[in-house]
C-alpha atoms as a PDB file:
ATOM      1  CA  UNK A   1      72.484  28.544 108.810  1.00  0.00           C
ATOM      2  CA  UNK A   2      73.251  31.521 111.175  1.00  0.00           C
ATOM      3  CA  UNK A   3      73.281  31.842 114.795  1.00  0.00           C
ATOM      4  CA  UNK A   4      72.870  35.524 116.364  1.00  0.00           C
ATOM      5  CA  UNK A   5      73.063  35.913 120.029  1.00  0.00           C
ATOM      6  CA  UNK A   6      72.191  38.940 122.009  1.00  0.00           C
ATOM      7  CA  UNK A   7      73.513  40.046 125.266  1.00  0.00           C
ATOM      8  CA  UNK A   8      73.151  43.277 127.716  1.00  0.00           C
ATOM      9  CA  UNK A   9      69.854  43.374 128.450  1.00  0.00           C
ATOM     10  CA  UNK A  10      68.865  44.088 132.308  1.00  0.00           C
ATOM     11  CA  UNK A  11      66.896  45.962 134.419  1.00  0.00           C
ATOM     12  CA  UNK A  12      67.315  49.865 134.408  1.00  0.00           C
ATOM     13  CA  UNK A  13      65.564  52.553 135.946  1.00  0.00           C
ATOM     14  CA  UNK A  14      64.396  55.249 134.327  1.00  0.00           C
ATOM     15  CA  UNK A  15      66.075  57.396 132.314  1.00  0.00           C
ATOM     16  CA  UNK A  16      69.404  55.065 132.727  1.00  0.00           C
ATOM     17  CA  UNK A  17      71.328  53.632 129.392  1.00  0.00           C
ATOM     18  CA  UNK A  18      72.353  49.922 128.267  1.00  0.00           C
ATOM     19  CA  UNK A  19      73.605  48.799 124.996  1.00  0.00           C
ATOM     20  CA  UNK A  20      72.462  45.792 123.685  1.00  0.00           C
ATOM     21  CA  UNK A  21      75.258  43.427 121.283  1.00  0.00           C
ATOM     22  CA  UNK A  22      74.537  40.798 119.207  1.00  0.00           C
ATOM     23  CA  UNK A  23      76.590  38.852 117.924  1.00  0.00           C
ATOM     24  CA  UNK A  24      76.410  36.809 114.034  1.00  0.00           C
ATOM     25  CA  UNK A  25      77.523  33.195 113.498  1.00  0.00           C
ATOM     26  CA  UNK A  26      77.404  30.385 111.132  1.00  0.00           C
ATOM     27  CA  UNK A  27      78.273  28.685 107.923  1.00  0.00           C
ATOM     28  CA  UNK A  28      74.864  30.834 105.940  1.00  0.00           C
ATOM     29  CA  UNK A  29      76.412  33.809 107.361  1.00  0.00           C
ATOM     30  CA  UNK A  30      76.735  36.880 104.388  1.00  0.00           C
ATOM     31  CA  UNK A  31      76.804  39.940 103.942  1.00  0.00           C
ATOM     32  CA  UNK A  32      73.392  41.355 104.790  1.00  0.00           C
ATOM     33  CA  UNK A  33      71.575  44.424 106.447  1.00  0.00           C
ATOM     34  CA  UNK A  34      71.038  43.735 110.685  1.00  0.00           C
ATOM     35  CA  UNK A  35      67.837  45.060 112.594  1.00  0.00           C
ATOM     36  CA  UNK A  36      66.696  45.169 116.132  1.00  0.00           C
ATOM     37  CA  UNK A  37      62.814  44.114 116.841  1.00  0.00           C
ATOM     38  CA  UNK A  38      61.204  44.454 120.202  1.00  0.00           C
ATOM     39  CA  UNK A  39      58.214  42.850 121.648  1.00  0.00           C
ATOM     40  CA  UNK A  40      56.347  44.229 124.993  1.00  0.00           C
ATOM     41  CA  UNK A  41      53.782  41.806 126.653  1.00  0.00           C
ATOM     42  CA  UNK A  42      50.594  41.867 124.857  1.00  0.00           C
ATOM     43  CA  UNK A  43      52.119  43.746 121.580  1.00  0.00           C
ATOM     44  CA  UNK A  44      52.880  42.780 118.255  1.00  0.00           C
ATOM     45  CA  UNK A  45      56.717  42.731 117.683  1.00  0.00           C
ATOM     46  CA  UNK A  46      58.267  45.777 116.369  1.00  0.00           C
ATOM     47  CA  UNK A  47      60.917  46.882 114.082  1.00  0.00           C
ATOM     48  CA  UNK A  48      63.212  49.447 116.278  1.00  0.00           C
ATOM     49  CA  UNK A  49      66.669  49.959 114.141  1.00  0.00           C
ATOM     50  CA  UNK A  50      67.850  49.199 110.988  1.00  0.00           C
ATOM     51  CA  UNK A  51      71.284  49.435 109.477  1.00  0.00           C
ATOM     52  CA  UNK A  52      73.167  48.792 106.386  1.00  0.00           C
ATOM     53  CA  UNK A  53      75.832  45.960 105.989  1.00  0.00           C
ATOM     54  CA  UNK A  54      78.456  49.215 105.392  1.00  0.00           C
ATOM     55  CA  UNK A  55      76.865  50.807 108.039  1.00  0.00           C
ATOM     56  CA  UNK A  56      76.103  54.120 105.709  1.00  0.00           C
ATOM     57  CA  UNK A  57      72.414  53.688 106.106  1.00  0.00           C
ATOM     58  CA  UNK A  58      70.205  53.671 109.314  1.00  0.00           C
ATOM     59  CA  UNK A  59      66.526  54.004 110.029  1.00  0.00           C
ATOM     60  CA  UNK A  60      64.959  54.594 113.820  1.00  0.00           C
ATOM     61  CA  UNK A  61      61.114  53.973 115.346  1.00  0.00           C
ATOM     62  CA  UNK A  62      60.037  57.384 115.821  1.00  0.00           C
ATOM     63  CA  UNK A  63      59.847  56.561 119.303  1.00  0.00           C
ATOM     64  CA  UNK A  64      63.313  55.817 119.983  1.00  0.00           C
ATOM     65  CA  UNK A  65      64.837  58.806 117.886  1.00  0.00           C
ATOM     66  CA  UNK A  66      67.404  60.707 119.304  1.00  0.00           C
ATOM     67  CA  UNK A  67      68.189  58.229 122.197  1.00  0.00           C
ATOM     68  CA  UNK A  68      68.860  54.796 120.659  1.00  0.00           C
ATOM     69  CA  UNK A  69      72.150  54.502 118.107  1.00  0.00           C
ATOM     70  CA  UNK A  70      72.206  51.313 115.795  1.00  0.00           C
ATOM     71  CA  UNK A  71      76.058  50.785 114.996  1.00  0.00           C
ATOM     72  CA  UNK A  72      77.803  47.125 114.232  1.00  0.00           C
ATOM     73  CA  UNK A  73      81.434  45.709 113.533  1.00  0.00           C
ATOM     74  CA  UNK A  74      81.855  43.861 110.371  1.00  0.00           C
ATOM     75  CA  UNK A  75      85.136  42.641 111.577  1.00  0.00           C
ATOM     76  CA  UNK A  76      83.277  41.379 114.767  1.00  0.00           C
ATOM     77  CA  UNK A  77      80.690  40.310 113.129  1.00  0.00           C
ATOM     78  CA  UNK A  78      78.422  42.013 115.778  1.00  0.00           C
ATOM     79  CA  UNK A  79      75.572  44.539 115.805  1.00  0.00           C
ATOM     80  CA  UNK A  80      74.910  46.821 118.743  1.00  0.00           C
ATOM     81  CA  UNK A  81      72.274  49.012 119.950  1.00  0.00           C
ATOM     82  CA  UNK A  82      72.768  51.567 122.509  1.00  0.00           C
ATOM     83  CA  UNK A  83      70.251  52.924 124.162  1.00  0.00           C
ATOM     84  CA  UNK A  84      70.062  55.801 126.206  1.00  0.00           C
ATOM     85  CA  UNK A  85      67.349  58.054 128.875  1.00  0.00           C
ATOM     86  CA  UNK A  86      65.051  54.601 128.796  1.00  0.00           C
ATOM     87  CA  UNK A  87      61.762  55.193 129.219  1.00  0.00           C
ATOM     88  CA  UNK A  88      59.381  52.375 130.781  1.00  0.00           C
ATOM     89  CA  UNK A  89      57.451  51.887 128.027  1.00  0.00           C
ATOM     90  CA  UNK A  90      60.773  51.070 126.249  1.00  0.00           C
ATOM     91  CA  UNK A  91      59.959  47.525 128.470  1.00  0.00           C
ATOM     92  CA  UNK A  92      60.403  44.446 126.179  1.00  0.00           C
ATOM     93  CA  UNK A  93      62.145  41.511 124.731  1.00  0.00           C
ATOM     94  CA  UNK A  94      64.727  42.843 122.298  1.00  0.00           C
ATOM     95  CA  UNK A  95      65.726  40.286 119.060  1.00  0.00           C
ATOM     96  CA  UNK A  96      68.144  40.814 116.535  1.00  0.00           C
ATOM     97  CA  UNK A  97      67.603  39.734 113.059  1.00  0.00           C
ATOM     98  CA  UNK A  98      69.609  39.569 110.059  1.00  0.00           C
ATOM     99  CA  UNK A  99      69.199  39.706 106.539  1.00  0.00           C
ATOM    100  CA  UNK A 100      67.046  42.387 104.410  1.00  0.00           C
ATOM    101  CA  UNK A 101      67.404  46.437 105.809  1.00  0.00           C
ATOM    102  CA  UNK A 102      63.759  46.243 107.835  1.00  0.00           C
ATOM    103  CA  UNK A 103      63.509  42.779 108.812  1.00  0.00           C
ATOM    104  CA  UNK A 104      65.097  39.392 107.418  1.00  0.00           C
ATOM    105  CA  UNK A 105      64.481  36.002 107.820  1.00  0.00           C
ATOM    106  CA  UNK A 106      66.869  35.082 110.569  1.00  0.00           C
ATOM    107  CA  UNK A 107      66.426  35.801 114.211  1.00  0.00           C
ATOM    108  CA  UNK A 108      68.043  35.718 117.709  1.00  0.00           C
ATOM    109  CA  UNK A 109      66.319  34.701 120.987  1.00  0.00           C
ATOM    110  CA  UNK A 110      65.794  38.035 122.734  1.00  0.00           C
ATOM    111  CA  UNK A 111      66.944  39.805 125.352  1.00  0.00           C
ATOM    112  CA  UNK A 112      65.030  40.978 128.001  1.00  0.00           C
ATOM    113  CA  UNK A 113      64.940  45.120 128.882  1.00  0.00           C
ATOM    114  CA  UNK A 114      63.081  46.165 132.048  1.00  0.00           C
ATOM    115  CA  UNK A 115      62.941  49.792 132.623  1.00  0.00           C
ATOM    116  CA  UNK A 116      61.477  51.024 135.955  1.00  0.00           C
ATOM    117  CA  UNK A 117      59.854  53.786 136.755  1.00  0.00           C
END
């Protein structure tokens, strides 16, 4: 069984920055590739960031390269996400899930990131 929990969501205006954390717990916890989804109202959820469990190998949305940066401590066991010049359609619940590099089988609850324009 593992538990992830995200925090550092918020509201933001436009063009502002927040980084997201998320942090991995449980006895079914291994080592294992970490992604961040998002889901905006009326969308199908979508795969943002993806890294490695060394952290040597990343993949990005194309529409959140060059401002969001996937990164995660091993020793922390937590994954982070900043995000930076926020755009409003960047508006959405963002989840963290664990296990294969693109989307595994366990999941967080979401944090919510509001962007204003």
């Amino acid at each position: 069984q593992v538990f992830l929990v995200e925090s550092g969501g918020g509201f933001v205006q436009a063009g502002g920055s927040l980084k997201l954390s998320c942090l991995a717990s449980g006895p079914g916890l291994t080592p294992s590739a970490m992604n961040w989804f998002r889901q905006a109202p009326g969308k199908e959820r979508e795969l943002v960031a993806a890294v490695s469990w060394d952290g040597g190998t990343w993949t990005y949305a194309d529409s959140v390269k060059g401002r969001f940066f996937i990164s995660r401590d091993n020793a922390k066991n937590t994954l982070y996400l900043q995000m930076n010049s926020l755009k409003p359609e960047d508006t959405a619940v963002y989840y963290c899930n664990l296990g294969k590099f693109g989307g595994g089988d366990a999941w967080g609850q979401g944090t919510q990131v509001t962007v204003s324009s």
